[in-house]
Structures are given as C-alpha cells and as structure tokens.
N, C-alpha and C. Protein backbone atom coordinates (compact mmCIF):
# COMPACT_ATOMS: atom_id res chain seq x y z
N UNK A 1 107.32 88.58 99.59
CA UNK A 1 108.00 89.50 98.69
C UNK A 1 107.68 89.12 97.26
N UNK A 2 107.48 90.34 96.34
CA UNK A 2 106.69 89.99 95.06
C UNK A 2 108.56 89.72 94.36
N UNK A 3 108.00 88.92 93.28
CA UNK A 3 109.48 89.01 92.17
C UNK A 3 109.03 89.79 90.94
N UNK A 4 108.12 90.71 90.87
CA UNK A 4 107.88 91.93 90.12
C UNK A 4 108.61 92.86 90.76
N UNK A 5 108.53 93.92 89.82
CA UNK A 5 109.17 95.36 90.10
C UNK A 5 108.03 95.95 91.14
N UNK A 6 107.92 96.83 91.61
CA UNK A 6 106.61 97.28 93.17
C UNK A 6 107.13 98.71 92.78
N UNK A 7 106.21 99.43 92.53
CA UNK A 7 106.18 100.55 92.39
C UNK A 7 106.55 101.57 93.89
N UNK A 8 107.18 102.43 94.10
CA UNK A 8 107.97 102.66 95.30
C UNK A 8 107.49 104.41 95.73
N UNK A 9 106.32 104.57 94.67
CA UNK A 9 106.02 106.08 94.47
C UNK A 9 107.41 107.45 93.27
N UNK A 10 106.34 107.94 93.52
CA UNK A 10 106.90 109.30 92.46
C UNK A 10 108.37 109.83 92.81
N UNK A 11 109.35 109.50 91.99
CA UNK A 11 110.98 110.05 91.94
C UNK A 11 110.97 111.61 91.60
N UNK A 12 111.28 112.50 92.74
CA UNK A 12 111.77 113.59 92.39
C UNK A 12 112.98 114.24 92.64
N UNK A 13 113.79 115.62 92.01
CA UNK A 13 114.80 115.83 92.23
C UNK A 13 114.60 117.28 92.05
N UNK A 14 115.79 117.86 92.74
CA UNK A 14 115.65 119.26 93.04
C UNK A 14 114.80 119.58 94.31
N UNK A 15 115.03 121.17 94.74
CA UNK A 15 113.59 121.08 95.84
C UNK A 15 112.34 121.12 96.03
N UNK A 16 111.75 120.17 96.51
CA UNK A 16 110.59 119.89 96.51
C UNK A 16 109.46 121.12 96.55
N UNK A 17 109.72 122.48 97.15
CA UNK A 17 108.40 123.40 96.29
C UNK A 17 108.66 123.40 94.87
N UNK A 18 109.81 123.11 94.18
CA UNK A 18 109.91 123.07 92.82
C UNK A 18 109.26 122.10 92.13
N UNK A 19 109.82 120.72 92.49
CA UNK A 19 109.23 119.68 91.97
C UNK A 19 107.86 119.59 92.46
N UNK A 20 107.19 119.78 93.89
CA UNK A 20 105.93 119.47 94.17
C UNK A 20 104.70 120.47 94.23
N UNK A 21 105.73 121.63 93.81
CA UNK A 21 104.70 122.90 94.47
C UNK A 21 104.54 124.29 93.64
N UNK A 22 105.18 123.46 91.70
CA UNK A 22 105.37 124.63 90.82
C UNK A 22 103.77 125.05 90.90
N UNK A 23 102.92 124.52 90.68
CA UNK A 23 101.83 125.27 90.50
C UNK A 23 101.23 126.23 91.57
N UNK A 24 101.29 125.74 92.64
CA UNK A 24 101.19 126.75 93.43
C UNK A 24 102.03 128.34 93.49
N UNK A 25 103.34 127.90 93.13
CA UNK A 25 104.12 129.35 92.86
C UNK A 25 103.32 130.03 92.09
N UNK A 26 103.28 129.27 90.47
CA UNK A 26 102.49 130.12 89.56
C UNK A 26 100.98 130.72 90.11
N UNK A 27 100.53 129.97 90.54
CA UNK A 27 99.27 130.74 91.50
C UNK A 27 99.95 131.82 91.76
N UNK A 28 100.68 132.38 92.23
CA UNK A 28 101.19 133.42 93.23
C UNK A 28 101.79 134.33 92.11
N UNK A 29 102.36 133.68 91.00
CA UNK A 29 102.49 134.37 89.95
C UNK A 29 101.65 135.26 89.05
N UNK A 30 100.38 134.57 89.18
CA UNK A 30 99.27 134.80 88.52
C UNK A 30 98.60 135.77 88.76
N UNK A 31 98.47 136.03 90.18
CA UNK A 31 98.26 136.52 91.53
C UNK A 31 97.40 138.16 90.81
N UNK A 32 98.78 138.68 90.79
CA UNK A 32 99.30 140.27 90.20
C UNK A 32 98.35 140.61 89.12
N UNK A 33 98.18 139.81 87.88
CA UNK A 33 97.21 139.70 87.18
C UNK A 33 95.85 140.42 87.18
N UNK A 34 95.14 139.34 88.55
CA UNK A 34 93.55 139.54 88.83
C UNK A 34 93.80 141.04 89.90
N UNK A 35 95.13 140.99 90.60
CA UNK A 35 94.62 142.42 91.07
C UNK A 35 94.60 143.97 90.38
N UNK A 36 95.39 143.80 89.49
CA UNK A 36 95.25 144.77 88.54
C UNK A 36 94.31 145.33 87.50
N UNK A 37 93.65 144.21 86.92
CA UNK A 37 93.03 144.12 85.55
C UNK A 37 91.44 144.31 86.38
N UNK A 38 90.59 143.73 85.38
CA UNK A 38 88.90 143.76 85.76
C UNK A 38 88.84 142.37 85.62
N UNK A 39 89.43 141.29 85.55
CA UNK A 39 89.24 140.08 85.45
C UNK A 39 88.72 139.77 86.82
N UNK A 40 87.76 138.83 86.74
CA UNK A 40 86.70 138.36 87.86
C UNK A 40 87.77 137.53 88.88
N UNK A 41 88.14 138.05 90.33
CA UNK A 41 88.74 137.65 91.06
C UNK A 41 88.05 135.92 91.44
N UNK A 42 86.63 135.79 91.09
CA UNK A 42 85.82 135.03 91.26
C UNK A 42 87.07 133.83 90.71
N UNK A 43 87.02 133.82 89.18
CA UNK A 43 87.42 133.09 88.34
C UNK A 43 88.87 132.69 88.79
N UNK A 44 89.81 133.62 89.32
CA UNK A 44 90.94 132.87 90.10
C UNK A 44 91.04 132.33 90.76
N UNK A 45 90.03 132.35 92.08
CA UNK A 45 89.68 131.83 92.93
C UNK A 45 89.17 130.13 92.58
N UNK A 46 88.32 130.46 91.94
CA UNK A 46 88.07 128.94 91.54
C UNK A 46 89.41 128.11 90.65
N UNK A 47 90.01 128.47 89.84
CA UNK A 47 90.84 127.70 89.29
C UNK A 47 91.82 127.53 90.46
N UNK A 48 91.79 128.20 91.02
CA UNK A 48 93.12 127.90 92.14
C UNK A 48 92.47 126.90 93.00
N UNK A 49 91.26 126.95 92.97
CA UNK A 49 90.69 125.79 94.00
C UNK A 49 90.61 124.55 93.80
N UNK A 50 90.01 124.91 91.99
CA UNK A 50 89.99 122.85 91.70
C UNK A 50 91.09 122.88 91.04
N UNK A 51 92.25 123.29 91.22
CA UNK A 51 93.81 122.59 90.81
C UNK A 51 94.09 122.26 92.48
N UNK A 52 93.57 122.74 93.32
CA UNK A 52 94.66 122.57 94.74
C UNK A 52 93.47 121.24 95.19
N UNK A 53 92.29 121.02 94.28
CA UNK A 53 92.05 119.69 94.81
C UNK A 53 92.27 118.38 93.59
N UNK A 54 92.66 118.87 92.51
CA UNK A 54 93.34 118.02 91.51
C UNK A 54 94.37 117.33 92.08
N UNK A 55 95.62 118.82 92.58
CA UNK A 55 96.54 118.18 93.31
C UNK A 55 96.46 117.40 94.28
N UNK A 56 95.64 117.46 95.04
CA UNK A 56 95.61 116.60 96.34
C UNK A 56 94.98 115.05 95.96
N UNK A 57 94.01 114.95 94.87
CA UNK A 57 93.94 113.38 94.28
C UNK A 57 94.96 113.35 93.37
N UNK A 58 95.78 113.87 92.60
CA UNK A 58 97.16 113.22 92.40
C UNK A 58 97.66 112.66 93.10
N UNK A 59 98.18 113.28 94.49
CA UNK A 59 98.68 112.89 95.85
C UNK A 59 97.87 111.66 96.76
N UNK A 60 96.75 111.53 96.39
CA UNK A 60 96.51 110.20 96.86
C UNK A 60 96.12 109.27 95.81
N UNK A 61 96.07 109.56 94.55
CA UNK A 61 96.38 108.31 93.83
C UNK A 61 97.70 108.03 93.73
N UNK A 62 98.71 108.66 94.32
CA UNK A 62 100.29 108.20 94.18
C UNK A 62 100.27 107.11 95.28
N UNK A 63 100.08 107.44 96.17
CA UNK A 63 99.88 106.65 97.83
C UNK A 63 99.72 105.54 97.50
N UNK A 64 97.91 105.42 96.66
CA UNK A 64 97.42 104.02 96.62
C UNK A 64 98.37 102.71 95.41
N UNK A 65 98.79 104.12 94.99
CA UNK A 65 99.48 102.73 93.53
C UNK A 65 101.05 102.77 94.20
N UNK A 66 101.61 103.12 95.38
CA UNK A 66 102.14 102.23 96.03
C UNK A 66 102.73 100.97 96.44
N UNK A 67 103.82 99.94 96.45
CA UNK A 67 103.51 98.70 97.27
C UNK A 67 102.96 97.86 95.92
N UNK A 68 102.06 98.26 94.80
CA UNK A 68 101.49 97.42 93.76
C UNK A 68 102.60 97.32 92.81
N UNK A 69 102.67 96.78 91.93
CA UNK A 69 103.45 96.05 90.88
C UNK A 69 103.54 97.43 90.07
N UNK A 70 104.31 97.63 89.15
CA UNK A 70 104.70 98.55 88.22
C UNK A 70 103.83 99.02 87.49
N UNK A 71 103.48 98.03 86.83
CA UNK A 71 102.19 97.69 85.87
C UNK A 71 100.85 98.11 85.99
N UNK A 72 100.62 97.41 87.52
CA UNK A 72 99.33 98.54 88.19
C UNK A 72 99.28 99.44 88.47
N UNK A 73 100.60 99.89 89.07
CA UNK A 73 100.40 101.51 89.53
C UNK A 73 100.38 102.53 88.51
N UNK A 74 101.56 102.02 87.35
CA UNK A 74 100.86 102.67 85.90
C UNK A 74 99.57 102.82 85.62
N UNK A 75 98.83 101.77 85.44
CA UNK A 75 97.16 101.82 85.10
C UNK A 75 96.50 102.64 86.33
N UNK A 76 96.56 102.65 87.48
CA UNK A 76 96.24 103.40 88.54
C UNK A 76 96.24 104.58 88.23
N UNK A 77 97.69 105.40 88.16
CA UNK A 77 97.99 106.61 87.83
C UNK A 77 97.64 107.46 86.20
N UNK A 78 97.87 106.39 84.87
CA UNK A 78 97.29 106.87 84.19
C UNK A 78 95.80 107.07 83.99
N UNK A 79 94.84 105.83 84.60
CA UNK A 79 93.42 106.03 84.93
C UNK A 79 92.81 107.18 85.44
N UNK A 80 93.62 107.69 87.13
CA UNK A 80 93.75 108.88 87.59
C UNK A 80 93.82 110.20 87.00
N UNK A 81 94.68 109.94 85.85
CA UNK A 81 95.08 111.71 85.65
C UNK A 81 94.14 111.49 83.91
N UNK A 82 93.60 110.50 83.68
CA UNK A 82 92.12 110.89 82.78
C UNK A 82 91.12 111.03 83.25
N UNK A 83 90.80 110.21 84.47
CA UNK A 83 89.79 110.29 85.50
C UNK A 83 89.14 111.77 86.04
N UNK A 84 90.93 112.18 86.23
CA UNK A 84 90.76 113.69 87.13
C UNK A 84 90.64 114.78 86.19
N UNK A 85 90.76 114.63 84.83
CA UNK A 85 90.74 116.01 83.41
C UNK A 85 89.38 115.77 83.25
N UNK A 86 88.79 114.87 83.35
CA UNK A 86 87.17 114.82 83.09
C UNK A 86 86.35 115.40 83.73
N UNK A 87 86.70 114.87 85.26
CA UNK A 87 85.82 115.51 86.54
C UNK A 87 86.07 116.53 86.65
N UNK A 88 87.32 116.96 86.34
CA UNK A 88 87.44 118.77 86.57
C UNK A 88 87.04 119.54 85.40
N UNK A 89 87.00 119.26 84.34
CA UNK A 89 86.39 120.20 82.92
C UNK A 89 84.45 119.78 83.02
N UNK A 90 84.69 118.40 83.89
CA UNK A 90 83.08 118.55 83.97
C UNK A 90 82.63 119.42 85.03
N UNK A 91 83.43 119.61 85.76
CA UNK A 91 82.80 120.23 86.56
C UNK A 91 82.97 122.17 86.58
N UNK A 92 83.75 122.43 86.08
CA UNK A 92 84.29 123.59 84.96
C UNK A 92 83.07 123.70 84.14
N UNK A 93 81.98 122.66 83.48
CA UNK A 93 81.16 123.01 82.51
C UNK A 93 80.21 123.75 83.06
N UNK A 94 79.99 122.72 84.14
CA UNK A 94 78.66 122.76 84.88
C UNK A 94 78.45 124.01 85.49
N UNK A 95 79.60 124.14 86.26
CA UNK A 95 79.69 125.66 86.59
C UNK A 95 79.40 126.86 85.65
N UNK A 96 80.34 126.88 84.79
CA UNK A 96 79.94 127.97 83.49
C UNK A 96 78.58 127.96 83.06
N UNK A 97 77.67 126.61 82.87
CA UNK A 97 76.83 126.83 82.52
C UNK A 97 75.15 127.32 83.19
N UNK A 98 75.53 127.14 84.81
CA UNK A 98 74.82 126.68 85.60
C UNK A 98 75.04 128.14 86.74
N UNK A 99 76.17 128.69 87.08
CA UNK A 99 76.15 129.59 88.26
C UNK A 99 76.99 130.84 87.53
N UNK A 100 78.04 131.04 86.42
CA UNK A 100 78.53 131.87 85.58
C UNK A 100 79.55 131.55 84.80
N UNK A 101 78.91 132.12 83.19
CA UNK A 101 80.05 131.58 82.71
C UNK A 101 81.80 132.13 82.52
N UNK A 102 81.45 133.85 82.73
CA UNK A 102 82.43 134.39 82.50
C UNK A 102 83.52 133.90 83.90
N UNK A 103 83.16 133.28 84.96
CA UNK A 103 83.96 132.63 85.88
C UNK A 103 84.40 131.55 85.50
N UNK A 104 83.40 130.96 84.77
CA UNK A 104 83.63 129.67 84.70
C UNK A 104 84.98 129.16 83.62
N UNK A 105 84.83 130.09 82.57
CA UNK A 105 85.89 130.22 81.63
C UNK A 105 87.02 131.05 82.29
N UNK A 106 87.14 131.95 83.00
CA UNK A 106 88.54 132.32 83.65
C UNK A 106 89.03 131.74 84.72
N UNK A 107 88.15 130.90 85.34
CA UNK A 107 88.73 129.73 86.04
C UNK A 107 89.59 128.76 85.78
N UNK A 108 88.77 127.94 84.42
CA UNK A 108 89.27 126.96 83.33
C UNK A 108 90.42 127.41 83.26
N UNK A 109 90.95 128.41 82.74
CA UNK A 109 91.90 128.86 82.11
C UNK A 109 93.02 129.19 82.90
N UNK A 110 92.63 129.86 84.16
CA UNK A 110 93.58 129.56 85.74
C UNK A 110 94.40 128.32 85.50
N UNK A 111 93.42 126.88 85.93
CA UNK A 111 93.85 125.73 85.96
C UNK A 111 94.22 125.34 84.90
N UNK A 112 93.94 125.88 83.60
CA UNK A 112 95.22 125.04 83.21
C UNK A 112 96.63 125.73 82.46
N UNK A 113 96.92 126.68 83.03
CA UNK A 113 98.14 127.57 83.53
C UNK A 113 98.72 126.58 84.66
N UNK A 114 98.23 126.57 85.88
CA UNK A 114 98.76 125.87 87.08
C UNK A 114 99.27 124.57 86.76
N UNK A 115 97.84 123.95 86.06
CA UNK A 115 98.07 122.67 85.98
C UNK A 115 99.41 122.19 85.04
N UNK A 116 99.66 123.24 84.02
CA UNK A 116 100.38 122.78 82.73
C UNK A 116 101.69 123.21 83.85
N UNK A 117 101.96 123.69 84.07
CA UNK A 117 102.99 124.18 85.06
C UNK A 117 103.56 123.30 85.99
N UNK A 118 102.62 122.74 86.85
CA UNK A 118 103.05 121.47 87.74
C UNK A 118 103.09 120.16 87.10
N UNK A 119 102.89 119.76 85.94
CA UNK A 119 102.96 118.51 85.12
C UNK A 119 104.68 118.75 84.68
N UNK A 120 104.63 120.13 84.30
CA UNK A 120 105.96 120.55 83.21
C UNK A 120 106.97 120.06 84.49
N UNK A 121 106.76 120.44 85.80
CA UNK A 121 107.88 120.57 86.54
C UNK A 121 108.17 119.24 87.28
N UNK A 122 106.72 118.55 87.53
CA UNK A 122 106.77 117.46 88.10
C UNK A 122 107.73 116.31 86.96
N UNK A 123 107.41 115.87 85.72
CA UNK A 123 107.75 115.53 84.86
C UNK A 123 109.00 115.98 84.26
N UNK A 124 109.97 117.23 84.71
CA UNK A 124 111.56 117.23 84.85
C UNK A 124 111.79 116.47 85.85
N UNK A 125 111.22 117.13 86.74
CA UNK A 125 112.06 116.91 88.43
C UNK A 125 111.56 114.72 88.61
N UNK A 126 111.27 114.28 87.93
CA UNK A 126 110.92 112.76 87.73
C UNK A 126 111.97 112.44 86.76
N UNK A 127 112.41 113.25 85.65
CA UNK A 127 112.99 112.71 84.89
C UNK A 127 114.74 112.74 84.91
N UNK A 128 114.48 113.75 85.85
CA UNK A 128 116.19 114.01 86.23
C UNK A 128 116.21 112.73 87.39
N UNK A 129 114.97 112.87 88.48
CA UNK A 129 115.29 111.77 89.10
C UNK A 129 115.99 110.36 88.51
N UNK A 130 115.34 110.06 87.63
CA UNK A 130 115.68 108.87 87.08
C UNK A 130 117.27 108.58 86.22
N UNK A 131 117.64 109.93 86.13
CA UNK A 131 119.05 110.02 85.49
C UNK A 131 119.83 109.89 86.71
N UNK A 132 119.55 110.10 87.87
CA UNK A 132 120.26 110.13 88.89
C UNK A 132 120.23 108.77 89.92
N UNK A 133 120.61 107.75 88.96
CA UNK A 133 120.56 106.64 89.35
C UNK A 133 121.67 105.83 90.52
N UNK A 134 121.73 105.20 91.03
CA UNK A 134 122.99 105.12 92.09
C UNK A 134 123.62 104.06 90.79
N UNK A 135 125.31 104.14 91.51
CA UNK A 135 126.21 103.23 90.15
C UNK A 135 125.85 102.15 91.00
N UNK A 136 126.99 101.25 90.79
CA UNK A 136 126.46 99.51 90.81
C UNK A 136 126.91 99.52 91.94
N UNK A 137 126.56 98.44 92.45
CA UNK A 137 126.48 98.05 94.00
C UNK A 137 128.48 97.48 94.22
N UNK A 138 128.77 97.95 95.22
CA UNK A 138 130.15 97.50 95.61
C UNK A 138 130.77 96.07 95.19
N UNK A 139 131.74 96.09 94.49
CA UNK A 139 132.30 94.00 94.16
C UNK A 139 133.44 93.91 95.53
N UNK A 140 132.79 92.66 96.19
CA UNK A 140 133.76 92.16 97.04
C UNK A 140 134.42 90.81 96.70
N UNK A 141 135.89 90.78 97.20
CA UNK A 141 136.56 89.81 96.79
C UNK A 141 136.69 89.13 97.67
N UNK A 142 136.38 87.59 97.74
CA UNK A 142 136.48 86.50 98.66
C UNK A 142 137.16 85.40 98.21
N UNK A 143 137.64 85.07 99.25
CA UNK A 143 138.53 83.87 98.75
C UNK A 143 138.22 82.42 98.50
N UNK A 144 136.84 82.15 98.71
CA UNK A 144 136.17 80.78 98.58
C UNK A 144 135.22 81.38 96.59
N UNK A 145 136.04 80.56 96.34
CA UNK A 145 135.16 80.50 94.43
C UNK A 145 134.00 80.14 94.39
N UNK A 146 133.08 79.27 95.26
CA UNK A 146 131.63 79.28 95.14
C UNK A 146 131.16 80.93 95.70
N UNK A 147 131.70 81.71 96.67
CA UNK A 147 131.17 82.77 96.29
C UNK A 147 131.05 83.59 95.27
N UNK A 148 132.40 83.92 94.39
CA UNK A 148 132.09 84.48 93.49
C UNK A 148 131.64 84.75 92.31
N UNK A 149 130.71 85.13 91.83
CA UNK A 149 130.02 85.03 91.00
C UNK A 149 130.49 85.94 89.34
C-alpha cells in the first residue's frame, strides 16, 4: 500500500449520459442542422467520428492513470488531452489538405462543438462531484484512554 494519495479515476455526478455522454447528445443535436442546410453531411460525419475516438482515448487514458499516485495520473491525463488536440487537428489538417477541405473544416468545427460540450459537462459533473464529499467518519466512545485519540 502506497502512503501517497492513488488516483481512484474520474469523479462524476448527476447521470452519467450527462456527465459521460454530453457530446454525444449534442451530436444528435447537431444532427437537424446537416439535414436541412447544404452543409456536407461528409463533414459531420467525420467530426462525429474523431470526437467518438478522442472520447474513447480519454477513456483509456483514465484507466491507465489509475492505481498511480495523484501526481502521475495528473501528468498522464494532462499529457493525454495535449497529446490528443494535436493528433486530432493534425489529423483534421491532413485531411483538409489532402482528401477535402471544405470537409475538413466542417468537420473541425463539428468536433469542437462536441468536444467543448463534453469537457463543459464532464468538468461540472467532476466538480460537483468533489463538493459532494462524505462528512467525517463516525467518533466512537470507548472506555480504555489509550484508545482515544
């Protein structure tokens, strides 16, 4: 057993399509949008794709920083979510520049609708967690004075 703090994974509150699954709603929100307009269904399609695999390495960089000390799983997770804005706008470039751009830019712009959306919600539903702390642990009274402290 470590005598550090061990990171125990991501605190959320409220229900979990809320806290875990705002962006996906907004997908569905968004939805209405591309069927109406002339906007390239292409371009939704893709932003909905590399946010639903953003999300899923969020979800396993939470896993791995796990079980590790506080400290690391911080550096883990903040490494992660610079790690993952890079690879996905790089790969957002490449696309635009390489197979289309007018997708490539209404894609971009998909994800980060979704994305800003599931940070906003994940980051309440974490922060209420943390207000919702349990009170102090029960005081029992014993009658031998080396127990009590």
């Amino acid at each position: 057993m470590s005598e550090y703090p061990v990171y125990t994974g991501m605190r959320s509150a409220g229900p979990p399509i809320l806290s875990r699954g705002a962006g996906f709603i907004a997908a569905l929100v968004v939805l209405p949008v591309f069927l109406v307009t002339d906007l390239p269904f292409g371009g939704y399609l893709l932003g909905v794709g590399i946010f639903a695999l953003n999300w899923l390495a969020a979800l396993g960089l939470d896993r791995i920083a796990r079980g590790k000390m506080q400290v690391t799983a911080v550096g883990i997770t903040g490494l992660g979510l610079i790690s993952r804005a890079w690879v996905t706008f790089g790969a957002l470039f490449v696309f635009a520049k390489l197979v289309d751009s007018h997708i490539g830019v209404v894609g971009a712009v998909v994800f980060l609708v979704l994305f800003t959306v599931d940070f906003l919600a994940r980051t309440i539903s974490h922060t209420m967690a943390r207000s919702q702390r349990p009170g102090p642990a029960p005081v029992t009274v014993t009658s031998d004075p080396k127990d009590q402290v």
